[in-house]
Protein backbone atom coordinates (compact mmCIF):
# COMPACT_ATOMS: atom_id res chain seq x y z
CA UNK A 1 -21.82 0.87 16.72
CA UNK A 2 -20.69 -2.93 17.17
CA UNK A 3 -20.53 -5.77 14.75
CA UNK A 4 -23.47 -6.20 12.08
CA UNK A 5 -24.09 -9.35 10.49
CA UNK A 6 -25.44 -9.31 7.46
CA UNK A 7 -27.03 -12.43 5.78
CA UNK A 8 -27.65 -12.64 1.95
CA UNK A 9 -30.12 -15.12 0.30
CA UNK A 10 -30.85 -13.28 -2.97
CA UNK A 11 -28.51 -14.23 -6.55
CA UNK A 12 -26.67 -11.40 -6.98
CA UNK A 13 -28.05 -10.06 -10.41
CA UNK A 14 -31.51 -10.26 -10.87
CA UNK A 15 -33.43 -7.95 -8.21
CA UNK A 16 -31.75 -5.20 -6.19
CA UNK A 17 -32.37 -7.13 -2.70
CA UNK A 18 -28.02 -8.17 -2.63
CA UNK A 19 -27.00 -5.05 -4.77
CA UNK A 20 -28.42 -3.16 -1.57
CA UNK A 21 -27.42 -5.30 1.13
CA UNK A 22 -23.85 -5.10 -0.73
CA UNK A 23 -24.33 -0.97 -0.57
CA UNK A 24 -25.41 -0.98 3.04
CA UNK A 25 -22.48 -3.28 4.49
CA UNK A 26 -19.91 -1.53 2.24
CA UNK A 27 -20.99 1.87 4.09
CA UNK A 28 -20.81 0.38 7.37
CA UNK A 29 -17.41 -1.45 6.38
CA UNK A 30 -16.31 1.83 6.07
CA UNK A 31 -16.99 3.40 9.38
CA UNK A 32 -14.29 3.07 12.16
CA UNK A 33 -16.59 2.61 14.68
CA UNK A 34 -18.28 -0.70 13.31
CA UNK A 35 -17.54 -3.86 11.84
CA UNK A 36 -19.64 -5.60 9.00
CA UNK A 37 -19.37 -9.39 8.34
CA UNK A 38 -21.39 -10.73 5.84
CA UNK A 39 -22.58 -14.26 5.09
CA UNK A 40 -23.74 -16.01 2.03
CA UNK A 41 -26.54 -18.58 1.74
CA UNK A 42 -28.43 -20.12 -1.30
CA UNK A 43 -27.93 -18.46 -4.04
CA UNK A 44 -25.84 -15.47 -2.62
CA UNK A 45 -22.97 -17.56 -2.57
CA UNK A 46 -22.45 -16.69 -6.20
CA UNK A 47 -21.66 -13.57 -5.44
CA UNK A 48 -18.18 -14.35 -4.24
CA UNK A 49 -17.29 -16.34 -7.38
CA UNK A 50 -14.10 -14.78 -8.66
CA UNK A 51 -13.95 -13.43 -12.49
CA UNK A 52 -17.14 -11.64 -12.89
CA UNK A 53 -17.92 -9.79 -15.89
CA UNK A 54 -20.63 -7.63 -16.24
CA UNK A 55 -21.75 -5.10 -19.22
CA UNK A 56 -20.84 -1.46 -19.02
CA UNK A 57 -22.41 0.89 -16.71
CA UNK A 58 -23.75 -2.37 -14.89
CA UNK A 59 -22.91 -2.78 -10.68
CA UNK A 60 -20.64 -5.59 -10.49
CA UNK A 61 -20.97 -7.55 -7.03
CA UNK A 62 -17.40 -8.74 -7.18
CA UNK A 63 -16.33 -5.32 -6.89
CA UNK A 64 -18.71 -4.27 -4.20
CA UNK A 65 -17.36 -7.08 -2.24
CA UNK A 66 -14.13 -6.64 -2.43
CA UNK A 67 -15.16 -2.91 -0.71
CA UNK A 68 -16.30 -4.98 2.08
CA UNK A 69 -13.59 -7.28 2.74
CA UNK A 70 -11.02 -4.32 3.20
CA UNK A 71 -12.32 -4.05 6.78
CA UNK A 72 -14.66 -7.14 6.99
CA UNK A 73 -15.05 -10.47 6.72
CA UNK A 74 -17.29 -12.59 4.06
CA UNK A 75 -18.03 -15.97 4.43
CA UNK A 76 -20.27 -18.64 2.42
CA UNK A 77 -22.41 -21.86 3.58
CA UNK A 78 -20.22 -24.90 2.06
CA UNK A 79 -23.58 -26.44 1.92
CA UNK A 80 -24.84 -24.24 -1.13
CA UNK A 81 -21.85 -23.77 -2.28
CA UNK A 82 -21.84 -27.84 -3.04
CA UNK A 83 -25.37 -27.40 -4.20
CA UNK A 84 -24.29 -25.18 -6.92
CA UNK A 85 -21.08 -26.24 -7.85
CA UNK A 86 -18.78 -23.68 -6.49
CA UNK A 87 -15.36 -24.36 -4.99
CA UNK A 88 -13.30 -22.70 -2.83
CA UNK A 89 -10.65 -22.04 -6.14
CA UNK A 90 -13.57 -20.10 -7.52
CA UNK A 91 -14.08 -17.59 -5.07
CA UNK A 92 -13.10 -14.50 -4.81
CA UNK A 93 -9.40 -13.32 -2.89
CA UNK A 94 -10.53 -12.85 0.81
CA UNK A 95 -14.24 -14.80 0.75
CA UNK A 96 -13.55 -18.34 2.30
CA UNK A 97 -16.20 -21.22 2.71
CA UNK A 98 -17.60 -21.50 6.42
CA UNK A 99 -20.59 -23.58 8.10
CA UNK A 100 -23.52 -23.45 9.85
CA UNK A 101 -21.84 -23.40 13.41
CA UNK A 102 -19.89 -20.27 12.34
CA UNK A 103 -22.76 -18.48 11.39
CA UNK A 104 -24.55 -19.56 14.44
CA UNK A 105 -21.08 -18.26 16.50
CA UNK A 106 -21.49 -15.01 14.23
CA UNK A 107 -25.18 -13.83 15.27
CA UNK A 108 -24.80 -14.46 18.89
CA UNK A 109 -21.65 -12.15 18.74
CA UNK A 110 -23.04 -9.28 16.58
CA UNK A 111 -24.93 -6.15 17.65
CA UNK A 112 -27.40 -6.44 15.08
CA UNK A 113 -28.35 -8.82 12.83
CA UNK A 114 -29.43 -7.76 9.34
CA UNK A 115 -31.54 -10.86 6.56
CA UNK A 116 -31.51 -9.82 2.72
């Protein structure tokens, strides 16, 4: 199966675009045979901001990441997370701020490249 690369855009509540993306990689994540690695853009990037609460019964993102990063990796553009304010102290325990030339390193290396 390879590496798949999966690139969020979307905030994570709001539409069901990165609650799906999130359900997708955490499936693959979980296969032996593949690897997912996910990176956040725009406003994805708040979905690795640590200390997430969400009301009862609702998905929470911070949780569905953390599914991910048990045999993945997650990385966010430093350039939105400036744009919005977010520092590396915020995020969650295993998402780390990256760049452009990572991401750029991380789609010429994956089997498949998949844009939420």
């Amino acid at each position: 199966m390879g590496t798949i690369l999966f690139i969020l855009n979307e905030a994570p509540y709001g539409s069901e675009r990165t609650y799906n993306a999130l359900r997708l990689a955490g499936a693959i994540a979980a296969k032996d045979e593949a690897q997912a690695r996910l990176f956040l853009m725009a406003d994805a990037v708040g979905c690795a901001k640590s200390g997430q609460r969400v009301p009862t019964g609702y998905y929470n993102v911070q949780v569905m990441l953390d599914r991910v990063m048990k045999r993945g990796e997650v990385a966010l553009c430093g350039t939105c997370m400036d744009a919005r304010g977010i520092t590396e102290a915020e995020l969650v325990e295993g998402a780390r701020r990256s760049t452009m030339a990572e991401l750029a390193e991380w789609t010429l290396a994956a089997d498949k490249v998949l844009v939420f």
